[in-house]
N, C-alpha and C. Protein backbone atom coordinates (compact mmCIF):
# COMPACT_ATOMS: atom_id res chain seq x y z
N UNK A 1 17.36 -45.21 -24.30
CA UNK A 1 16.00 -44.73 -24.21
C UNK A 1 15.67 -44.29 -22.79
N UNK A 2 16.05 -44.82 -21.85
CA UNK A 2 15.55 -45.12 -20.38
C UNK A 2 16.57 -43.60 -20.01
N UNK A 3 17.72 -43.23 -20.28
CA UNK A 3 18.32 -41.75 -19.97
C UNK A 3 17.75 -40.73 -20.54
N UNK A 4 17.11 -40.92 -21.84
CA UNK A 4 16.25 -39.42 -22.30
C UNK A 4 15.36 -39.69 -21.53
N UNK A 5 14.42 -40.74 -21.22
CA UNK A 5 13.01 -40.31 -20.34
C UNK A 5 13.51 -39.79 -18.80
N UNK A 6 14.75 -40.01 -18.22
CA UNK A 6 14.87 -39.59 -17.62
C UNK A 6 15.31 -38.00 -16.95
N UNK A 7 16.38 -37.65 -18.52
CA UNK A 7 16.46 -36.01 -18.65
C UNK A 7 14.85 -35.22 -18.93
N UNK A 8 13.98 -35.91 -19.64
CA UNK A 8 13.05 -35.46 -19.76
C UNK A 8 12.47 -35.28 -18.36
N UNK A 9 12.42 -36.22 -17.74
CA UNK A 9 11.38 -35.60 -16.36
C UNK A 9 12.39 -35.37 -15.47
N UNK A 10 13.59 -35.10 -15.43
CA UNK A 10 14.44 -34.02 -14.71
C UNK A 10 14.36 -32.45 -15.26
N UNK A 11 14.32 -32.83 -16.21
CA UNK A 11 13.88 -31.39 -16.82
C UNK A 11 12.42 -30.55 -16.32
N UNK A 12 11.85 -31.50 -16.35
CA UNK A 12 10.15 -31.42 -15.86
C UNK A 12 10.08 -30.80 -14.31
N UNK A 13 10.79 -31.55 -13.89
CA UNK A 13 10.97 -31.69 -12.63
C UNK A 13 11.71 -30.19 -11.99
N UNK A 14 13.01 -29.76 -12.80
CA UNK A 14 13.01 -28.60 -12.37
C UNK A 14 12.33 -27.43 -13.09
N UNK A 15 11.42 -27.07 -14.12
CA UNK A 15 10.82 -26.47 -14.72
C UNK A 15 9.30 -26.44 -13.61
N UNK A 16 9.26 -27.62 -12.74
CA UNK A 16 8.24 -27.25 -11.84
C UNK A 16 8.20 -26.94 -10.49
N UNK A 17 9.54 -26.95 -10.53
CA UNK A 17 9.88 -26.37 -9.26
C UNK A 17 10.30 -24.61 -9.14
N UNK A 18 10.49 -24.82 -10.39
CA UNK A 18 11.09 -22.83 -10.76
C UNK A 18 9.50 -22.27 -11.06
N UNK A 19 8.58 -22.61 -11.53
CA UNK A 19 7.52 -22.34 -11.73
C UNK A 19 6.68 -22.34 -9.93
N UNK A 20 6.71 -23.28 -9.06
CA UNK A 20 6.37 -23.30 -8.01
C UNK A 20 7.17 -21.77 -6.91
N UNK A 21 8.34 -22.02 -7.44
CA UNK A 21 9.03 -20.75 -6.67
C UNK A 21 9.08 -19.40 -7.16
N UNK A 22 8.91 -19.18 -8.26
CA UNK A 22 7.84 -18.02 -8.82
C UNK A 22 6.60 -17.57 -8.04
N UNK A 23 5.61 -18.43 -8.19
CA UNK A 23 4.37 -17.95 -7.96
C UNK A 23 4.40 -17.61 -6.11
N UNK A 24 5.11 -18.85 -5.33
CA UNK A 24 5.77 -18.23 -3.81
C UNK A 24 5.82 -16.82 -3.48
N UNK A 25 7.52 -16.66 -4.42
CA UNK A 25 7.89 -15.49 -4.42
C UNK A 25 6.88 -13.83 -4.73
N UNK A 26 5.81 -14.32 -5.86
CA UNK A 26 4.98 -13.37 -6.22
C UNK A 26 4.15 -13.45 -5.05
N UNK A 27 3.81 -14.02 -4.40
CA UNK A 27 2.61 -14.30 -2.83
C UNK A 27 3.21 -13.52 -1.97
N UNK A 28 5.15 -13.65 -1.82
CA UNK A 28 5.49 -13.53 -0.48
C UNK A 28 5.97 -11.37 -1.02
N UNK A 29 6.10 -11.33 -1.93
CA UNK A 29 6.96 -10.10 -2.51
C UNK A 29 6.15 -9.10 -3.57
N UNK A 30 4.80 -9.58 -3.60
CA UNK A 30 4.38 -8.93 -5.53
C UNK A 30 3.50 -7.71 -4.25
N UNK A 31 2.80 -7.10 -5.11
CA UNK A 31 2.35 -6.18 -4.71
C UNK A 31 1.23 -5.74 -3.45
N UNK A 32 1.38 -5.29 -2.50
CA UNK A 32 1.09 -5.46 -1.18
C UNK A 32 -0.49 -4.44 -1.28
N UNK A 33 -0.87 -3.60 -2.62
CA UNK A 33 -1.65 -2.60 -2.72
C UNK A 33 -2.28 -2.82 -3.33
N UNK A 34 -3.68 -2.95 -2.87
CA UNK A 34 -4.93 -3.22 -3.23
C UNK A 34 -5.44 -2.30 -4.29
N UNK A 35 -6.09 -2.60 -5.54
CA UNK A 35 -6.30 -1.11 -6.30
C UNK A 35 -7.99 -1.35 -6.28
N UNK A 36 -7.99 0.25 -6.12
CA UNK A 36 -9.45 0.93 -5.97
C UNK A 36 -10.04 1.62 -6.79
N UNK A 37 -11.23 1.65 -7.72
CA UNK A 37 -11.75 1.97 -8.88
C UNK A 37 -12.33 3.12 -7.89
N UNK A 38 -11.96 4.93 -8.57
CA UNK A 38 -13.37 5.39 -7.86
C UNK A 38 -14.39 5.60 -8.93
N UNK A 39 -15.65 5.83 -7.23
CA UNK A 39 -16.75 6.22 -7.93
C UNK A 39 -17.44 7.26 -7.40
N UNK A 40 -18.28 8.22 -8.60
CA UNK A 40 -18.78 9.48 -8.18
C UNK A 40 -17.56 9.87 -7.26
N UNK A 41 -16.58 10.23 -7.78
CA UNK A 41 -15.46 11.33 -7.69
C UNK A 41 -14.67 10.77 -6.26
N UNK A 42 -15.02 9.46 -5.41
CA UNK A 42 -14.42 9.17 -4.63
C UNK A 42 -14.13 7.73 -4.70
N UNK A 43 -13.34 7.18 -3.35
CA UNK A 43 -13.17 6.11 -3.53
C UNK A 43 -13.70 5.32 -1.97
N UNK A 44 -13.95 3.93 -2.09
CA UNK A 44 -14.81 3.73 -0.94
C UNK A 44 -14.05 2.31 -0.25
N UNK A 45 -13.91 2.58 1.05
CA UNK A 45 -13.01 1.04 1.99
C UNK A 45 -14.53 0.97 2.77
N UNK A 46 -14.81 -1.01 2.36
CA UNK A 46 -15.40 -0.81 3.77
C UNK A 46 -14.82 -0.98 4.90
N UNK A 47 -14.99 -0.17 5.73
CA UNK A 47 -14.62 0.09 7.18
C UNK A 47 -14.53 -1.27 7.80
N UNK A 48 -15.02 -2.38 7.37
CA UNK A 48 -14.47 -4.00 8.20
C UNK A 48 -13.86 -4.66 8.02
N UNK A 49 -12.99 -4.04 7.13
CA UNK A 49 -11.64 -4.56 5.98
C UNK A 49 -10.53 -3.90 6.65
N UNK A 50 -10.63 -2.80 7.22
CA UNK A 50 -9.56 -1.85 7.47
C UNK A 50 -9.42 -1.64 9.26
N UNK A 51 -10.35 -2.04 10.58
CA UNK A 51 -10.27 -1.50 11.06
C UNK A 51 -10.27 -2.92 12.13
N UNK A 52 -8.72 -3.33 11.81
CA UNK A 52 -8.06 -4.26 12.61
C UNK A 52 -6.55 -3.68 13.45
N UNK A 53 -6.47 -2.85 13.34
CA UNK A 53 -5.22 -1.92 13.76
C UNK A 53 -3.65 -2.65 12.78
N UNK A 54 -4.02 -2.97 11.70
CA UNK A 54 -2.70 -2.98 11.01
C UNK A 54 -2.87 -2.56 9.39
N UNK A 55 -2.40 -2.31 9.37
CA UNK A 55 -1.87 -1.07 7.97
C UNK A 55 -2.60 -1.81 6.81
N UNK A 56 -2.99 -1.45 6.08
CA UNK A 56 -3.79 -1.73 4.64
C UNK A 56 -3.37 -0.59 3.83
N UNK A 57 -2.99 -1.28 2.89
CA UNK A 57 -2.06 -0.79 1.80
C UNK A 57 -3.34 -0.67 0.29
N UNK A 58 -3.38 0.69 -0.69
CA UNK A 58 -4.38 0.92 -1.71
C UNK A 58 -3.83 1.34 -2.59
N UNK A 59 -4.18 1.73 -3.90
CA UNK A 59 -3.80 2.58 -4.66
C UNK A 59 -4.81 2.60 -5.98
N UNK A 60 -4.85 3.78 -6.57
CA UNK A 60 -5.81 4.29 -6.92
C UNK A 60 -5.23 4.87 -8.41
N UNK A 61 -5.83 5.51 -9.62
CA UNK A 61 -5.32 6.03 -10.38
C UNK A 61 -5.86 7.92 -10.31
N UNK A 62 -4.97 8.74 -10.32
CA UNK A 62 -5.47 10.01 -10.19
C UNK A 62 -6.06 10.79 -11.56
N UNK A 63 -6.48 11.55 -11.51
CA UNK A 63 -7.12 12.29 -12.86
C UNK A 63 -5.74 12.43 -14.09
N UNK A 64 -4.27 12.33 -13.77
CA UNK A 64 -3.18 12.56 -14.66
C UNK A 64 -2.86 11.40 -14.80
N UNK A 65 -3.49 10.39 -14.20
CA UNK A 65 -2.29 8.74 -14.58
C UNK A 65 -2.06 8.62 -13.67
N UNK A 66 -1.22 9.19 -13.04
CA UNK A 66 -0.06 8.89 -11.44
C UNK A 66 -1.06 7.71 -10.89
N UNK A 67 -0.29 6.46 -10.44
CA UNK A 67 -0.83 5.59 -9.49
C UNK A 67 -0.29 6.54 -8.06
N UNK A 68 -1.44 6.49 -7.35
CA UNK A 68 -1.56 7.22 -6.30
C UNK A 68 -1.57 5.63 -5.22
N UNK A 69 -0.41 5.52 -4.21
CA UNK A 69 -0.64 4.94 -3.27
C UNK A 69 -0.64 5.33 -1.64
N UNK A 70 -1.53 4.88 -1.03
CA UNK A 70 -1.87 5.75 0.03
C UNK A 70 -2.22 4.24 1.08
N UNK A 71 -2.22 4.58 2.00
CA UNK A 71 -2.36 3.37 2.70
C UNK A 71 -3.70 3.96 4.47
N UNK A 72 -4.31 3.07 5.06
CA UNK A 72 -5.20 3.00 6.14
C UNK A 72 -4.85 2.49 7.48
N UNK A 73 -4.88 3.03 8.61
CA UNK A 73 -4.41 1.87 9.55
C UNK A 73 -5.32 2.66 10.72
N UNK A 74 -5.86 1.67 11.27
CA UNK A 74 -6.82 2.26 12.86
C UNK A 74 -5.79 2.55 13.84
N UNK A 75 -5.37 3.63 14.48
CA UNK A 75 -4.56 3.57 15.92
C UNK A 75 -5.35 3.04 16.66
N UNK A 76 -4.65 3.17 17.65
CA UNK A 76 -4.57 2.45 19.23
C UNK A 76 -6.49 3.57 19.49
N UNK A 77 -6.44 4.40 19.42
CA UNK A 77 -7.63 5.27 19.42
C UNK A 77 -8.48 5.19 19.22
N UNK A 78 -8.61 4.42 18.35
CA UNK A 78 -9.54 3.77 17.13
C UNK A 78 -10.27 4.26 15.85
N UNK A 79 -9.83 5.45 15.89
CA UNK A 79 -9.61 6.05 14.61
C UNK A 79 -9.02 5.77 13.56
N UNK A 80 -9.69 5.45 12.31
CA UNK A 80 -8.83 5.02 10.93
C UNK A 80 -8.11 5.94 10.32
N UNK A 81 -6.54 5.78 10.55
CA UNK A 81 -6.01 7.01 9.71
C UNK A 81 -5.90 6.67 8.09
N UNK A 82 -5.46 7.60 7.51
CA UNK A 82 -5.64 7.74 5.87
C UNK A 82 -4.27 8.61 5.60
N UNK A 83 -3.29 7.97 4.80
CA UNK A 83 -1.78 8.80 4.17
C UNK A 83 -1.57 7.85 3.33
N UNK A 84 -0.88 9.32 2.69
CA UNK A 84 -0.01 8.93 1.16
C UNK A 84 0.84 7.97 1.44
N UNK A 85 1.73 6.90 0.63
CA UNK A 85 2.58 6.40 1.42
C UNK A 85 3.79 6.86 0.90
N UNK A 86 3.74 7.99 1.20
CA UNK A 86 4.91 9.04 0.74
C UNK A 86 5.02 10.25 1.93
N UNK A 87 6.24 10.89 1.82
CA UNK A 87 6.42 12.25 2.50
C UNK A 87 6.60 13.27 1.86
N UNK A 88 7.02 14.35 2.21
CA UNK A 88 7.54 15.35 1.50
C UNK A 88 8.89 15.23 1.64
N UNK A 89 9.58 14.52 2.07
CA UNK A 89 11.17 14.59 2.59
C UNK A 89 11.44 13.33 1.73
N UNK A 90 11.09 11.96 1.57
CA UNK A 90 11.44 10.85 0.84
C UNK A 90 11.05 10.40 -0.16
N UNK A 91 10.08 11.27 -0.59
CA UNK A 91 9.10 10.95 -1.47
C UNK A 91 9.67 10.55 -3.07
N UNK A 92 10.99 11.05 -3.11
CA UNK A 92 11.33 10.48 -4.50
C UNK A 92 12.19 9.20 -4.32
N UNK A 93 12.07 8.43 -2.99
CA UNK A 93 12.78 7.06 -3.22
C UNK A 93 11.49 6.39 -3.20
N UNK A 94 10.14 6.64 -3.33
CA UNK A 94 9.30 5.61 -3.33
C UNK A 94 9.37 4.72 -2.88
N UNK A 95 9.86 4.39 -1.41
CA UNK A 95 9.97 3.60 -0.22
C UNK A 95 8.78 3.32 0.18
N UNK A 96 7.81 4.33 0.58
CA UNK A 96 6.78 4.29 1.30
C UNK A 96 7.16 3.71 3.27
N UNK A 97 6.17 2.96 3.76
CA UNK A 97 5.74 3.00 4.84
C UNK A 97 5.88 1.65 5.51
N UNK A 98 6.17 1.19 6.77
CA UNK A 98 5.89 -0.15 6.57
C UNK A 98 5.61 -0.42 8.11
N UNK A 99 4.55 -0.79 8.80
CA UNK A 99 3.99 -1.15 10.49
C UNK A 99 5.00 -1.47 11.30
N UNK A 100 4.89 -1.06 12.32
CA UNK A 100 5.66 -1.61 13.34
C UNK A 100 5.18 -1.66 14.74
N UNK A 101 4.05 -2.48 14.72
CA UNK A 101 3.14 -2.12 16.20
C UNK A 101 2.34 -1.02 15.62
N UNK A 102 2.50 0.30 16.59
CA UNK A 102 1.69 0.98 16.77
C UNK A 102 2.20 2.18 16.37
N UNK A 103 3.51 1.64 15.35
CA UNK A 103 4.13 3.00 14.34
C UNK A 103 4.33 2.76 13.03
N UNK A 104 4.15 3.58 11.74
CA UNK A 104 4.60 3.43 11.01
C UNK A 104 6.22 4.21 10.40
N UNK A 105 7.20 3.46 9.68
CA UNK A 105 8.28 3.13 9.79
C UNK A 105 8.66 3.55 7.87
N UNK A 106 9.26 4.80 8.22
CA UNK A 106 9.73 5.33 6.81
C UNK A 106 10.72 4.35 6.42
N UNK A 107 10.86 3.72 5.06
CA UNK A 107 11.90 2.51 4.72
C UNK A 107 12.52 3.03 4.02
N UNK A 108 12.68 4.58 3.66
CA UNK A 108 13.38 4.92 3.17
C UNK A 108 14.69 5.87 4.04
N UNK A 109 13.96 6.79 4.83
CA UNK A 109 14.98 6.74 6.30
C UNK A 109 14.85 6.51 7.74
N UNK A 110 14.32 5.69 8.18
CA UNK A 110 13.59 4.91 8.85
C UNK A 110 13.03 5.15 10.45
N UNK A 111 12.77 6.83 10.37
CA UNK A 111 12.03 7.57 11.01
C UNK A 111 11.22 6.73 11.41
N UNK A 112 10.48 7.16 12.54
CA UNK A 112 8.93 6.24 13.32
C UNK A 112 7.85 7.12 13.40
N UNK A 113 6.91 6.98 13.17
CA UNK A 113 5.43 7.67 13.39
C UNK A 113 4.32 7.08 13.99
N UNK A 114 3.55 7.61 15.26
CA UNK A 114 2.80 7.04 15.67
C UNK A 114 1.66 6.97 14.90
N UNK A 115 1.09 5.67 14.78
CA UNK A 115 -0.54 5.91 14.25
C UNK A 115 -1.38 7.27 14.81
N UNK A 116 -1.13 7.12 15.61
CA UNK A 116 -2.48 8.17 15.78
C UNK A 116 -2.35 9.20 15.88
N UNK A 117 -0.53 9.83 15.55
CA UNK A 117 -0.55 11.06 14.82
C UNK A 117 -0.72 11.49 13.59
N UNK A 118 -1.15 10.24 13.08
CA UNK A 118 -1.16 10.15 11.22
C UNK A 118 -2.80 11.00 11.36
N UNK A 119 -2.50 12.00 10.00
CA UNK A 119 -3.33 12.97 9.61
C UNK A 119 -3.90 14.20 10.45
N UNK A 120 -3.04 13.93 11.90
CA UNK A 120 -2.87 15.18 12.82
C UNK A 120 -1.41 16.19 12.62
N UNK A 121 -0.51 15.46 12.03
CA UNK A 121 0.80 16.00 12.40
C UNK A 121 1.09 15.88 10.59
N UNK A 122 1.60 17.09 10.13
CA UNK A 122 2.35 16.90 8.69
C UNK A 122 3.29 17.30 8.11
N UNK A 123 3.63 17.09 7.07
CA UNK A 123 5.04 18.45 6.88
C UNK A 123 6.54 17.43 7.01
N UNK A 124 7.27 17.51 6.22
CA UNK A 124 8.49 17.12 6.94
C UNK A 124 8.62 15.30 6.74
N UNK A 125 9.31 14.61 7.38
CA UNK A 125 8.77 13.00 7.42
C UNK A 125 8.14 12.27 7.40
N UNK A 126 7.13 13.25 7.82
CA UNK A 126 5.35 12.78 8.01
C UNK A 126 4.71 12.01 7.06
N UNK A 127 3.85 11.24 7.20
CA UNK A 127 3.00 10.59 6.07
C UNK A 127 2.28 11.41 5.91
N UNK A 128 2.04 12.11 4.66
CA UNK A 128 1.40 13.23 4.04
C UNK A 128 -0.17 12.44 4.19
N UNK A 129 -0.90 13.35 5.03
CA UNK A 129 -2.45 12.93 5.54
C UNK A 129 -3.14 12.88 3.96
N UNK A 130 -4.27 12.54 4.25
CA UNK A 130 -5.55 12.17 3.53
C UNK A 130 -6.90 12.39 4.05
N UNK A 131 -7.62 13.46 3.75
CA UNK A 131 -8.48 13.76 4.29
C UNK A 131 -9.66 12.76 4.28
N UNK A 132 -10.41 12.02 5.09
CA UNK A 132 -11.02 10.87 5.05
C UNK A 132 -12.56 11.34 5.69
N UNK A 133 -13.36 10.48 5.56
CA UNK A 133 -14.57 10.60 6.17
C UNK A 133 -15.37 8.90 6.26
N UNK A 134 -16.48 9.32 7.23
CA UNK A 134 -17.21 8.11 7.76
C UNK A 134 -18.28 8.16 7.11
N UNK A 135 -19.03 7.05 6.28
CA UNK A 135 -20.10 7.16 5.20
C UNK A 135 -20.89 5.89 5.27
N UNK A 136 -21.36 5.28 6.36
CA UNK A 136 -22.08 3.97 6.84
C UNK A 136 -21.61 3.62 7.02
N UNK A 137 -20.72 2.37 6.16
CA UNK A 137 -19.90 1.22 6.56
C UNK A 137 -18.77 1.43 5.76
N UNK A 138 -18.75 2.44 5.07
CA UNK A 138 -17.40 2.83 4.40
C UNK A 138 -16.47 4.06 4.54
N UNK A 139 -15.38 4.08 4.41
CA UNK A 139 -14.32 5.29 4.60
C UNK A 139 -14.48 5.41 3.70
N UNK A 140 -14.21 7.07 3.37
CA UNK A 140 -14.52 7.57 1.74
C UNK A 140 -13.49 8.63 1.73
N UNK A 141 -12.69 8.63 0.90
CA UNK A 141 -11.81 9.40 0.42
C UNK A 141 -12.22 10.26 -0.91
N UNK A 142 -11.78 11.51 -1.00
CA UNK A 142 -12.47 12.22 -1.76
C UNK A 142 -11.27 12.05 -3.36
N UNK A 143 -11.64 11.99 -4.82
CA UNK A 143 -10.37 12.21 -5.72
C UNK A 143 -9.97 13.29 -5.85
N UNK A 144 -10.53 14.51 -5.50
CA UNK A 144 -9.98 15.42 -5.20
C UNK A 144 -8.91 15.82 -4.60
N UNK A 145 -8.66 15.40 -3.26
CA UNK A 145 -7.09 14.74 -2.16
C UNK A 145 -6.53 13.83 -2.83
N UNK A 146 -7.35 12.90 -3.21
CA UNK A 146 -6.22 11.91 -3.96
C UNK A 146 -5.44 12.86 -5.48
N UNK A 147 -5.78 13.52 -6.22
CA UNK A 147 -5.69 14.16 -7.34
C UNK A 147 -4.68 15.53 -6.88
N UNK A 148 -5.10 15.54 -5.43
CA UNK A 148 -4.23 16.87 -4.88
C UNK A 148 -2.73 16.37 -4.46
N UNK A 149 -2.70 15.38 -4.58
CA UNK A 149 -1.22 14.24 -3.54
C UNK A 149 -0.98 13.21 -4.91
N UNK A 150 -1.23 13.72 -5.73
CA UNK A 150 -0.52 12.99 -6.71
C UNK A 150 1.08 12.86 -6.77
N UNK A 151 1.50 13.99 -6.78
CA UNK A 151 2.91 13.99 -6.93
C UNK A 151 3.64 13.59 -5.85
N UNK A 152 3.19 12.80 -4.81
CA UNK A 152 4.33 12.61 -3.98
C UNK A 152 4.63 11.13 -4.76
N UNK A 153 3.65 10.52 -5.59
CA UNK A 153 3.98 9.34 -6.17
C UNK A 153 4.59 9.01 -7.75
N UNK A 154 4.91 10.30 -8.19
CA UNK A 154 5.44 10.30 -9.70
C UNK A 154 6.82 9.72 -9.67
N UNK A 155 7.43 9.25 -8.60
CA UNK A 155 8.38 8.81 -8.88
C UNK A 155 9.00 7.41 -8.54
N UNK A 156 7.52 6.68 -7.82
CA UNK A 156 7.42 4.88 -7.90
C UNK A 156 7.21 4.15 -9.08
């Protein structure tokens, strides 16, 4: 009797530990992109969420389906930039983007970009810009840009 109660809460025992290292793993690895409902044809960050100088990661659904992910980061400038987290050059490994200081870091060929050339400089490796605007306390992205940059994400 005393060896089944004991397979029993060995059993227990690792059934709660695989369950504990699950939910870890989903904290340390699950999805880094915040999703954003728009409204009246845009979508809205407040600006005190985003404008710590490190990368904030979104994604959105476009007028076709496509989850559209696009990400925010303030440079050194203090300007909030706004890009796809896609290029035109990598865009079908759905790598996206990932901080490094005061660059962001293609993970798919691991090019460097300064923040605060993001949405000045495009084309090529570039994080395909996002046309953004200042609206009180919120950045507002139009679905229109988002709906226009769909396809750099049809293939995440």
């Amino acid at each position: 009797m005393m060896k089944l109660y004991q397979k029993i809460l060995a059993g227990f025992m690792i059934l709660l530990i695989l369950l504990l290292a699950g939910s870890n793993a989903y904290a340390l690895f699950g999805s880094k992109f915040k999703t954003l409902k728009p409204k009246d044809g845009n979508v809205y960050i407040p600006i005190n969420e985003v404008n710590d100088g490190k990368a904030h990661y979104f994604k959105t659904k476009s007028d076709d389906g496509t989850l559209v992910d696009f990400f925010l980061v303030q440079s050194t400038d203090g300007v909030i930039r706004a890009a796809i987290d896609s290029c035109d050059v990598c865009y079908r490994s759905g790598k996206g983007y990932v901080q490094d200081g005061n660059v962001m870091v293609c993970t798919n060929c691991g090019r460097r970009f300064a923040t605060d050339r993001i949405n000045e400089v495009k084309g090529g490796c570039n994080p395909a810009p996002l046309m953004r605007v200042v609206d009180g306390d919120n950045l507002v992205i139009s679905m229109q840009d988002i709906n226009t940059n769909a396809w750099y994400c049809k293939y995440k």
